[in-house]
C-alpha atoms as a PDB file:
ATOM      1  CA  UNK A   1      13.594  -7.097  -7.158  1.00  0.00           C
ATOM      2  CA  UNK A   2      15.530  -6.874  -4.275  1.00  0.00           C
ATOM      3  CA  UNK A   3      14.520  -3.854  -1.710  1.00  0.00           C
ATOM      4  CA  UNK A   4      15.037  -3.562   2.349  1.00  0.00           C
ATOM      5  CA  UNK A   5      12.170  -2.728   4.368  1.00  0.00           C
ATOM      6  CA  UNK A   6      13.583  -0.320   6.528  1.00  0.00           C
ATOM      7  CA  UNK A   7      10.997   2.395   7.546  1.00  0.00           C
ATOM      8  CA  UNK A   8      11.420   5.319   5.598  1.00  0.00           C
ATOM      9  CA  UNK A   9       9.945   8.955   6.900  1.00  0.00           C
ATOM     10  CA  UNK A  10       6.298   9.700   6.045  1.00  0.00           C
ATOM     11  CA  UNK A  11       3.727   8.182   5.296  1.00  0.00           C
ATOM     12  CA  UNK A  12       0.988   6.781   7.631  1.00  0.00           C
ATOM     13  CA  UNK A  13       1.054   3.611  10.410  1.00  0.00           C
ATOM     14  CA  UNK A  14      -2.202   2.144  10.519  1.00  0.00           C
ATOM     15  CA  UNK A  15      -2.657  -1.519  12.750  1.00  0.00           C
ATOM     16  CA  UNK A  16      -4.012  -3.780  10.522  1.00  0.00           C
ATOM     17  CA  UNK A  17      -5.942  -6.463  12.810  1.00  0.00           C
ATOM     18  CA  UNK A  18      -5.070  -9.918  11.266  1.00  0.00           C
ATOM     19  CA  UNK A  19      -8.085 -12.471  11.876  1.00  0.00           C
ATOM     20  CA  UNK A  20      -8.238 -15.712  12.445  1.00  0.00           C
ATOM     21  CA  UNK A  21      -9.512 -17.405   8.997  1.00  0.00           C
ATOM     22  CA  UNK A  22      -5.773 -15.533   7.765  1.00  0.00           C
ATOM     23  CA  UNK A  23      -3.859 -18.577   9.362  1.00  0.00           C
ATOM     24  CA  UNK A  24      -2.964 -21.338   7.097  1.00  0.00           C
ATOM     25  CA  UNK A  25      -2.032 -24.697   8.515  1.00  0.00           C
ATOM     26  CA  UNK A  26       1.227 -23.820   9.504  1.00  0.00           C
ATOM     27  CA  UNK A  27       0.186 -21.526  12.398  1.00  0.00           C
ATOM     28  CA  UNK A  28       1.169 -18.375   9.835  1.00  0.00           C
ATOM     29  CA  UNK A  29      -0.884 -15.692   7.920  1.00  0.00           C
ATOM     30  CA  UNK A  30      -1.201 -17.612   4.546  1.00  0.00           C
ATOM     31  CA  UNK A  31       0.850 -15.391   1.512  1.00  0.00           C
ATOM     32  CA  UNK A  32      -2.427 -14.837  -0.410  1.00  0.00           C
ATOM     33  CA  UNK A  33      -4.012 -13.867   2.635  1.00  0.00           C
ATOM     34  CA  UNK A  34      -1.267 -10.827   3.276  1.00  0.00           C
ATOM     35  CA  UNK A  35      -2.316  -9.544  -0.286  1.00  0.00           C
ATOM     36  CA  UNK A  36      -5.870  -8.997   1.748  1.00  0.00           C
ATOM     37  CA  UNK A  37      -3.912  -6.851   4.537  1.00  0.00           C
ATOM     38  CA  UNK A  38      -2.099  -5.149   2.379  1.00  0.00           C
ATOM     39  CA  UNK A  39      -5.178  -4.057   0.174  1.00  0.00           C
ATOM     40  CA  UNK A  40      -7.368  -3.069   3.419  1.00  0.00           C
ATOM     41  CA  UNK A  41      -4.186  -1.203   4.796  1.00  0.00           C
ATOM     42  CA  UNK A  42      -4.241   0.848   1.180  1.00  0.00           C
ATOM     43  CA  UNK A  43      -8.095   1.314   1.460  1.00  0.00           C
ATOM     44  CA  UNK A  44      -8.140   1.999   4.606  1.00  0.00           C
ATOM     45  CA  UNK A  45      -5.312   4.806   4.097  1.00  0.00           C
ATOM     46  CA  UNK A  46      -6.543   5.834   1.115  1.00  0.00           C
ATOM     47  CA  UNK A  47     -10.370   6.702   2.788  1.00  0.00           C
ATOM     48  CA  UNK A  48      -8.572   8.763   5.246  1.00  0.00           C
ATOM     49  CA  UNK A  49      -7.948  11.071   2.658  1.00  0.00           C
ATOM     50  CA  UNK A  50     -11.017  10.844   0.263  1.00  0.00           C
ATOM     51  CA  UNK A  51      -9.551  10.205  -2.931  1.00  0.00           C
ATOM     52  CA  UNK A  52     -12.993   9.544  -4.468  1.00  0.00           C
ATOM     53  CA  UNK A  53     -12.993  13.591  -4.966  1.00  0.00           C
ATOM     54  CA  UNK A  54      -9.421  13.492  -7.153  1.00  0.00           C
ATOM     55  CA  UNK A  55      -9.382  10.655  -8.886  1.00  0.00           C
ATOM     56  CA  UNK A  56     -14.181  10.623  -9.432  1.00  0.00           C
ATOM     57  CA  UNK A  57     -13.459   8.020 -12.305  1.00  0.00           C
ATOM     58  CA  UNK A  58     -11.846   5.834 -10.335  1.00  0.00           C
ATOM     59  CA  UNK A  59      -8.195   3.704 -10.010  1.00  0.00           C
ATOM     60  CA  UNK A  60      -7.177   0.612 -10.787  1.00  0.00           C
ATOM     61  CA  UNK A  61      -4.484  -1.630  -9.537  1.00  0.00           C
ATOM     62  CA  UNK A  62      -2.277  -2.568 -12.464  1.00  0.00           C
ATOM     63  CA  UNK A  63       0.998  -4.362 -10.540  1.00  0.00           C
ATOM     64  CA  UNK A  64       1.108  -5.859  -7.108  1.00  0.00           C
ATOM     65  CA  UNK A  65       4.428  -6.775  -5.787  1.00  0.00           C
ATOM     66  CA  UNK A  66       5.316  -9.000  -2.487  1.00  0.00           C
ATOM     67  CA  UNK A  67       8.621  -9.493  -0.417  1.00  0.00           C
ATOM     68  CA  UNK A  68       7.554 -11.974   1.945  1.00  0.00           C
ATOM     69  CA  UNK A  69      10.183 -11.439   4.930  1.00  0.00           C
ATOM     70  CA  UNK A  70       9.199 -13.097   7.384  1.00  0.00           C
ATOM     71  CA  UNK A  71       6.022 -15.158   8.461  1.00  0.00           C
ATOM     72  CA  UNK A  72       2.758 -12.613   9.908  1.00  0.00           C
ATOM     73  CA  UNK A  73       1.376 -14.104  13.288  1.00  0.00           C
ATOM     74  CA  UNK A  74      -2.272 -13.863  14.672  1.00  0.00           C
ATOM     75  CA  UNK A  75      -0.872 -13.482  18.234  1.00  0.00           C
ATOM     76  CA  UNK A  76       1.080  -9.983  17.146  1.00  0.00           C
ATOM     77  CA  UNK A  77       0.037  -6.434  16.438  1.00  0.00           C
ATOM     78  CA  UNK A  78       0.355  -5.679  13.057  1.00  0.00           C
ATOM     79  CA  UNK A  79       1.603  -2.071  12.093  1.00  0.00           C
ATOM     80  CA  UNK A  80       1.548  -1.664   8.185  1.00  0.00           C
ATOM     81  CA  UNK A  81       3.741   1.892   7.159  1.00  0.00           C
ATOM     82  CA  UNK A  82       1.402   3.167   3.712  1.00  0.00           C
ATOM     83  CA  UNK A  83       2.755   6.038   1.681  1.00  0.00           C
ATOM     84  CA  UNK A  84       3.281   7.510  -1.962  1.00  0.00           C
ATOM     85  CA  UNK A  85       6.584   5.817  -3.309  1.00  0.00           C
ATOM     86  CA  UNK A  86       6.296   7.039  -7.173  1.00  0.00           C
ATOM     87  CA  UNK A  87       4.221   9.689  -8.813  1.00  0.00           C
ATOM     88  CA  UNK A  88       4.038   9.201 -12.454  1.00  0.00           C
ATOM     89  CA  UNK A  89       2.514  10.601 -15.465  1.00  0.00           C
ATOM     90  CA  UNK A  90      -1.340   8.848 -15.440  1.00  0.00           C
ATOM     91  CA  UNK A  91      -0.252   6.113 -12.378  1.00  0.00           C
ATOM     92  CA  UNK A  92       1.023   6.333  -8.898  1.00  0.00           C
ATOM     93  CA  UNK A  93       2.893   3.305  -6.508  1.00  0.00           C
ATOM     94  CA  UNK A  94       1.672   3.115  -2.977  1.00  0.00           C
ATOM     95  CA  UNK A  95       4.557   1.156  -0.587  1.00  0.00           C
ATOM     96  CA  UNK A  96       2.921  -0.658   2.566  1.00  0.00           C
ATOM     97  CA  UNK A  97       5.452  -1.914   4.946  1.00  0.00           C
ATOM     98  CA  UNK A  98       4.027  -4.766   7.767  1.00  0.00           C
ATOM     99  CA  UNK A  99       5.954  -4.506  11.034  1.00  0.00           C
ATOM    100  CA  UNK A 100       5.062  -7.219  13.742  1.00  0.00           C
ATOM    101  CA  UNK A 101       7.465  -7.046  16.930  1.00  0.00           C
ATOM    102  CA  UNK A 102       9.753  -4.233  15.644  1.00  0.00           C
ATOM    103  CA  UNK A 103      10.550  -6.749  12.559  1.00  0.00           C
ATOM    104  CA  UNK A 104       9.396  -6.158   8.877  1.00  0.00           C
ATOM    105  CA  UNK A 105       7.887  -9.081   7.668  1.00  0.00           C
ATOM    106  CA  UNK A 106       6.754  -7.760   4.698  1.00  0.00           C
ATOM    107  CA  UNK A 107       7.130  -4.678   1.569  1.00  0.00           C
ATOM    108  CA  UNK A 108       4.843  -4.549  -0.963  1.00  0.00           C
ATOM    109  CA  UNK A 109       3.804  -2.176  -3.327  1.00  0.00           C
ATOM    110  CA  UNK A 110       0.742  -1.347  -5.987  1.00  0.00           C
ATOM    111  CA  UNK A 111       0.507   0.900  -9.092  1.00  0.00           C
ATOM    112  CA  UNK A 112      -2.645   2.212  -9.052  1.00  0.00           C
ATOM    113  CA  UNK A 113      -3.739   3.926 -12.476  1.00  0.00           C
ATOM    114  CA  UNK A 114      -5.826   6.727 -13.403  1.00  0.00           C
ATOM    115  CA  UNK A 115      -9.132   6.403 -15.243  1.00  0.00           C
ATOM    116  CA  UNK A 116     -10.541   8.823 -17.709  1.00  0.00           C
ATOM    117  CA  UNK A 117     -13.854   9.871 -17.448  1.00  0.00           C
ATOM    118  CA  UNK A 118     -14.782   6.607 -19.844  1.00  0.00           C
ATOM    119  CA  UNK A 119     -14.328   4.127 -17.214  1.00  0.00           C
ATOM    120  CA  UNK A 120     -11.340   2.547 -19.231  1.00  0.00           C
ATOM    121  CA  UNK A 121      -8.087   4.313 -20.302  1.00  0.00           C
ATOM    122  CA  UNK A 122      -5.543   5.901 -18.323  1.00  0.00           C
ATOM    123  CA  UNK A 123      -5.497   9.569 -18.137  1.00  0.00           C
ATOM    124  CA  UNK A 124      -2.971  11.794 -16.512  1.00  0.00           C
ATOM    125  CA  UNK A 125      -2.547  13.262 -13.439  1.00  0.00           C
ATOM    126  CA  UNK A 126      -3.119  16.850 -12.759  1.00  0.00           C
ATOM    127  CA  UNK A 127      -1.413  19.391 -10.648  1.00  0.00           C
ATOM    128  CA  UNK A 128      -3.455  18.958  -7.714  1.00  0.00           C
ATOM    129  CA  UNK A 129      -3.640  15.267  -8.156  1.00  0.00           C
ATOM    130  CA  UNK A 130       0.134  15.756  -8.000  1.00  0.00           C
ATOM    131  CA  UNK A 131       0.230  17.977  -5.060  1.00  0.00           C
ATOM    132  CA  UNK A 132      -1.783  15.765  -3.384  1.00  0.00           C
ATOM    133  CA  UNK A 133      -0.051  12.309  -3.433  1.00  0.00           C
ATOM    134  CA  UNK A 134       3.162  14.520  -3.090  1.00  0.00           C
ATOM    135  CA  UNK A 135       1.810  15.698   0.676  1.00  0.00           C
ATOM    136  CA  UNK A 136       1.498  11.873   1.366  1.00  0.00           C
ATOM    137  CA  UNK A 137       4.765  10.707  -0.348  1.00  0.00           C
ATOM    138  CA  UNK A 138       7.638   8.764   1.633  1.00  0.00           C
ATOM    139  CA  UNK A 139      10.835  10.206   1.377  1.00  0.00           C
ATOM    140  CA  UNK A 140      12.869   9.847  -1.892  1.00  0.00           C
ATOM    141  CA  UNK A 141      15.720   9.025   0.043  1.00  0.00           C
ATOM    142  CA  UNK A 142      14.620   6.568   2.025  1.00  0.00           C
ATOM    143  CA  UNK A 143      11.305   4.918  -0.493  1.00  0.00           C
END
């Protein structure tokens, strides 16, 4: 999958503070460890909004995708880009885009599913689940 990382319109910048213990020997952020900063950038975003009152039986992460672009540094702000990429019919992909020194360095996104009130099937979306990841989607064009 081959995507560019410009910065599309919408969404939400949040700095992401990348800790020590991320480094691996190389002097980098270790690859596992940006899987970390992208899931607290996606919490993080997603408790701005309190999704717990849509989506009360809870989401699940079914696919996590990773273009590593170039290597995350301790010594640099990092400014991760979250928004609503996809909506579909029970699942929804959330896009988080790492900027360090004006550069992407990395895209990745999640499918997060819907549960039904059992804890363990999808369900589908309703209209105001819809309306409300379509106020925080990025822009078709540019996602």
């Amino acid at each position: 999958m081959s995507r560019t990382a410009q910065l599309p319109s919408g969404g939400q910048e949040l700095e992401i503070t990348v800790r020590w213990s991320d480094l691996d020997v190389l002097g980098h952020v270790n690859n596992a460890r940006v899987v970390t900063l992208i899931e607290e950038a996606r919490l993080r975003w997603s408790g701005r909004h309190q999704p717990s009152t849509l989506f009360p039986d809870g989401l699940v992460v079914a696919s996590l995708i990773v273009d590593y672009l170039r290597p995350v540094y301790y010594t640099s702000k990092l400014t991760v880009r979250v928004g609503v990429q996809r909506i579909g019919s029970s699942s929804f992909t959330v896009r988080h885009i790492g900027y360090q020194d004006g550069h992407p360095v990395f895209d990745g996104s999640n499918v997060m599913v819907v549960l039904s009130s059992d804890g363990k099937t999808p369900r589908k979306l309703d209209e105001s689940e819809r309306a409300w990841l379509s106020e925080r989607q990025f822009d078709q064009a540019e996602a």
